[in-house]
C-alpha atoms as a PDB file:
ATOM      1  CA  UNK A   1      28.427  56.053  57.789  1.00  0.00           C
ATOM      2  CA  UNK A   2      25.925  57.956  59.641  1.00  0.00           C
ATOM      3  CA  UNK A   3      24.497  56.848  62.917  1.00  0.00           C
ATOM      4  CA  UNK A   4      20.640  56.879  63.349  1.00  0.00           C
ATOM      5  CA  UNK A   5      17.909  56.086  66.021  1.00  0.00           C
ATOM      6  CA  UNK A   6      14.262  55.331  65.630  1.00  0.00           C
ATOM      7  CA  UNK A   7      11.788  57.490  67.323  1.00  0.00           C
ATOM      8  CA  UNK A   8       8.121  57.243  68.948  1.00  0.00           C
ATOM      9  CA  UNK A   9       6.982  60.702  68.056  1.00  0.00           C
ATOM     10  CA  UNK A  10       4.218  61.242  70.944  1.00  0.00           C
ATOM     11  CA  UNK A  11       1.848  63.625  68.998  1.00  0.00           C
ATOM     12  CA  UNK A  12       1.892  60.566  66.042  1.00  0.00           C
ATOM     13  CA  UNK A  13       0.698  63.659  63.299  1.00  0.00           C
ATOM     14  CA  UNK A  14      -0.196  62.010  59.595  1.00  0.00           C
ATOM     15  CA  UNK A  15       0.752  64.321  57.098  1.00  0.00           C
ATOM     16  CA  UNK A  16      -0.812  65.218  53.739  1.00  0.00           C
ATOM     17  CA  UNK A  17       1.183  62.490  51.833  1.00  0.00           C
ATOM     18  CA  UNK A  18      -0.954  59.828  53.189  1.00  0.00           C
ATOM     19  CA  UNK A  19       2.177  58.005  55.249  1.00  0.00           C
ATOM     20  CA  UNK A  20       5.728  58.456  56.289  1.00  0.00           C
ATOM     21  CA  UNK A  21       7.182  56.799  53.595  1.00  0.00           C
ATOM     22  CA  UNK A  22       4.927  58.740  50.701  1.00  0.00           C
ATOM     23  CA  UNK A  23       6.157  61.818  52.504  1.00  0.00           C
ATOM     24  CA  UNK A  24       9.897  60.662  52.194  1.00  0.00           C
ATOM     25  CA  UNK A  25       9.116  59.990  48.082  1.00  0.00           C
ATOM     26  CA  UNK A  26       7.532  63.312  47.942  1.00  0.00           C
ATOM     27  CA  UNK A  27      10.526  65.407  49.027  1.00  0.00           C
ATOM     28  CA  UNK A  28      13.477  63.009  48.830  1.00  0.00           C
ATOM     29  CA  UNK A  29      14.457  60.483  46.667  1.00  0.00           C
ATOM     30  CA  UNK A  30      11.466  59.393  44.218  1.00  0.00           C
ATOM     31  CA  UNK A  31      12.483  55.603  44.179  1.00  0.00           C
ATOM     32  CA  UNK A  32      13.303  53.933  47.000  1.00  0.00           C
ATOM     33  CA  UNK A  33      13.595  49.994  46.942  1.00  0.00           C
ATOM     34  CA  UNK A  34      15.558  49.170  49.912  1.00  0.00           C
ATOM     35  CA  UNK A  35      16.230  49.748  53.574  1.00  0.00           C
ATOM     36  CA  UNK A  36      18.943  52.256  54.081  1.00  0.00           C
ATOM     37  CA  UNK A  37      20.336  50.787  57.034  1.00  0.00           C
ATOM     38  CA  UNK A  38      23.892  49.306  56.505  1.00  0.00           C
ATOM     39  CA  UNK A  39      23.844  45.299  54.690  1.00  0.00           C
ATOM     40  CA  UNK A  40      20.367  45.277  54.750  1.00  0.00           C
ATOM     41  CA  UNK A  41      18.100  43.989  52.164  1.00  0.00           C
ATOM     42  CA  UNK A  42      14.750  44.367  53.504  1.00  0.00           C
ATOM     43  CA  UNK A  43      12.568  45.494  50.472  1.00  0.00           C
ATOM     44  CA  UNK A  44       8.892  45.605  53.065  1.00  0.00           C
ATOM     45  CA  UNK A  45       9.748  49.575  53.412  1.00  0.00           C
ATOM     46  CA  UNK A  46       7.835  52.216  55.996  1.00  0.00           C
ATOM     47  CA  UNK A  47       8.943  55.841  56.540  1.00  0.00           C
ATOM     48  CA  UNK A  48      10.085  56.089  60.030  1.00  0.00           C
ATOM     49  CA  UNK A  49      11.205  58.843  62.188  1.00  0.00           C
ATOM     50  CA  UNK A  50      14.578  59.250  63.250  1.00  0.00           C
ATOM     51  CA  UNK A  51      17.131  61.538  65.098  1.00  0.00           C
ATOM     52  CA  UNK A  52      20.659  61.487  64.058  1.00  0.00           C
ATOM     53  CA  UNK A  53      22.994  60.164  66.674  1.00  0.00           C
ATOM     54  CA  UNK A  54      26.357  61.810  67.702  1.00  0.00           C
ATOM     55  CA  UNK A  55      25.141  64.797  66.292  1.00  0.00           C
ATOM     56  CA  UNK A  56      24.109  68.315  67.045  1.00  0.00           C
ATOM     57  CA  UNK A  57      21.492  68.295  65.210  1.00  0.00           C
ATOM     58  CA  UNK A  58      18.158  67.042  67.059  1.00  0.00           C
ATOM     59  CA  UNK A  59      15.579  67.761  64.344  1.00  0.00           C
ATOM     60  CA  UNK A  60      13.178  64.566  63.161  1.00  0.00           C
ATOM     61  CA  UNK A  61      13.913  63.365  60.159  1.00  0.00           C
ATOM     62  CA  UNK A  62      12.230  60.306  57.630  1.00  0.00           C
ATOM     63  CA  UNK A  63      13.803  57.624  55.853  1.00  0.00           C
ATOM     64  CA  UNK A  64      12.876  54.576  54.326  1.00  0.00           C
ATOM     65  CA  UNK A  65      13.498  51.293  56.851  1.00  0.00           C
ATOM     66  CA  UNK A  66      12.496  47.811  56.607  1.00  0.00           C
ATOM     67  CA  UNK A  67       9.690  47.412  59.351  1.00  0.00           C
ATOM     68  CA  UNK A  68      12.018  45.206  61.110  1.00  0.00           C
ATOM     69  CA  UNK A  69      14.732  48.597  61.821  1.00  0.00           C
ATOM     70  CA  UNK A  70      11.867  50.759  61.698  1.00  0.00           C
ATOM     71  CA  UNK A  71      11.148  48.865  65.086  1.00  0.00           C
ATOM     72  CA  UNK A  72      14.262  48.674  66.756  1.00  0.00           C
ATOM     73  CA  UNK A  73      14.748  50.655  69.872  1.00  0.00           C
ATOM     74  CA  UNK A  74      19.095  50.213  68.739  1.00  0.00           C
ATOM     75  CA  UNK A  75      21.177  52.571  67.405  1.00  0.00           C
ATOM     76  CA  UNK A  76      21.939  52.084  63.414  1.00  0.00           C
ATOM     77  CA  UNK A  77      24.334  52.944  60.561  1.00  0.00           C
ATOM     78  CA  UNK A  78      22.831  54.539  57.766  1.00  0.00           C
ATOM     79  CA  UNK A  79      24.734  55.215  54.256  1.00  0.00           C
ATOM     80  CA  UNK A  80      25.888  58.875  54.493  1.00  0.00           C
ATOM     81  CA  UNK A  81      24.615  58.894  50.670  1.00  0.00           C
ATOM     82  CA  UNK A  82      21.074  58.391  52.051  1.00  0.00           C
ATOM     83  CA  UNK A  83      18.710  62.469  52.098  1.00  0.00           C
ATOM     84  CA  UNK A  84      16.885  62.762  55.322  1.00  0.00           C
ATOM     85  CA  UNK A  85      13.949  63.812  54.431  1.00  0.00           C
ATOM     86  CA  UNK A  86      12.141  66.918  57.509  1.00  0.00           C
ATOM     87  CA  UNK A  87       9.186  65.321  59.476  1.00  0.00           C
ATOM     88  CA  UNK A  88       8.424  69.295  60.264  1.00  0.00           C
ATOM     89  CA  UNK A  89       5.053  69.131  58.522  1.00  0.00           C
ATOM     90  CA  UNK A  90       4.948  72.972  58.432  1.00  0.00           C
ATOM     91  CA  UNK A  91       7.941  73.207  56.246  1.00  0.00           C
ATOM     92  CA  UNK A  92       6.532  70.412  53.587  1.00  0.00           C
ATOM     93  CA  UNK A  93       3.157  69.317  52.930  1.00  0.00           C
ATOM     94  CA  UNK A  94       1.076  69.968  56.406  1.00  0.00           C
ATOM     95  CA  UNK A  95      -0.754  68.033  58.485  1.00  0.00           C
ATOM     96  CA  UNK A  96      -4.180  65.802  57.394  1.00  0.00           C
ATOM     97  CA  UNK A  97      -7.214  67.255  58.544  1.00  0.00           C
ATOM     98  CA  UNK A  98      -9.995  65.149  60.019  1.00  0.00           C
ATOM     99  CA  UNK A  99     -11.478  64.987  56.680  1.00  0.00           C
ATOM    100  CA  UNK A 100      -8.374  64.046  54.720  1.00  0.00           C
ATOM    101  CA  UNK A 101      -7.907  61.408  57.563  1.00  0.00           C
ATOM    102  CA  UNK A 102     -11.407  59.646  57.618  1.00  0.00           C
ATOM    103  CA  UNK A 103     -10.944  59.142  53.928  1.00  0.00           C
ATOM    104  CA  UNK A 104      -7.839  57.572  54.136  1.00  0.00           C
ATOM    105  CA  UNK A 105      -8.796  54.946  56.670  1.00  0.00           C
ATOM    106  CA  UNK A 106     -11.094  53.850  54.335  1.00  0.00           C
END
């Protein structure tokens, strides 16, 4: 099992996808019905950032959580099966322009 922690990113970007959770479709996994954290069943999903824990690794990643683990501030175990999925908006689909962003609120 892998060992995961939410985080606040500060700077809060949107991508081009629309939200976290289209972004983790569009380069992971294509279907994605549950939460990935360990015995949950949670089927409300959101893509929410996380850094891997124990790890040397200190890139953001996205992956699918219930909004309930999606808020927790606790560490959590994660199927090792699950992708992580880069938050690094320059390496996938960029970041939403004012534009893209006004018509998405809408």
């Amino acid at each position: 099992m892998a060992i995961i922690k939410t985080i606040k990113d500060p700077e809060n970007k949107l991508c081009r996808c629309g939200n976290w959770l289209n972004h983790y479709k569009n380069f992971g996994p294509k279907v994605v019905r549950l939460c990935v954290v360990k015995e949950c069943t949670g089927h409300e999903l959101t893509g929410a950032k996380v850094q891997k824990q124990n790890s040397e690794d200190l890139k953001i990643y996205i992956i699918p959580l219930c909004t309930t683990h999606a808020e927790s501030k606790d560490e959590l175990e994660i199927y090792d099966s699950i992708p992580f999925v880069s938050a690094d908006t320059k390496k996938t689909c960029g970041t939403a322009g004012m534009k893209y962003l006004k018509e998405g609120q809408r």
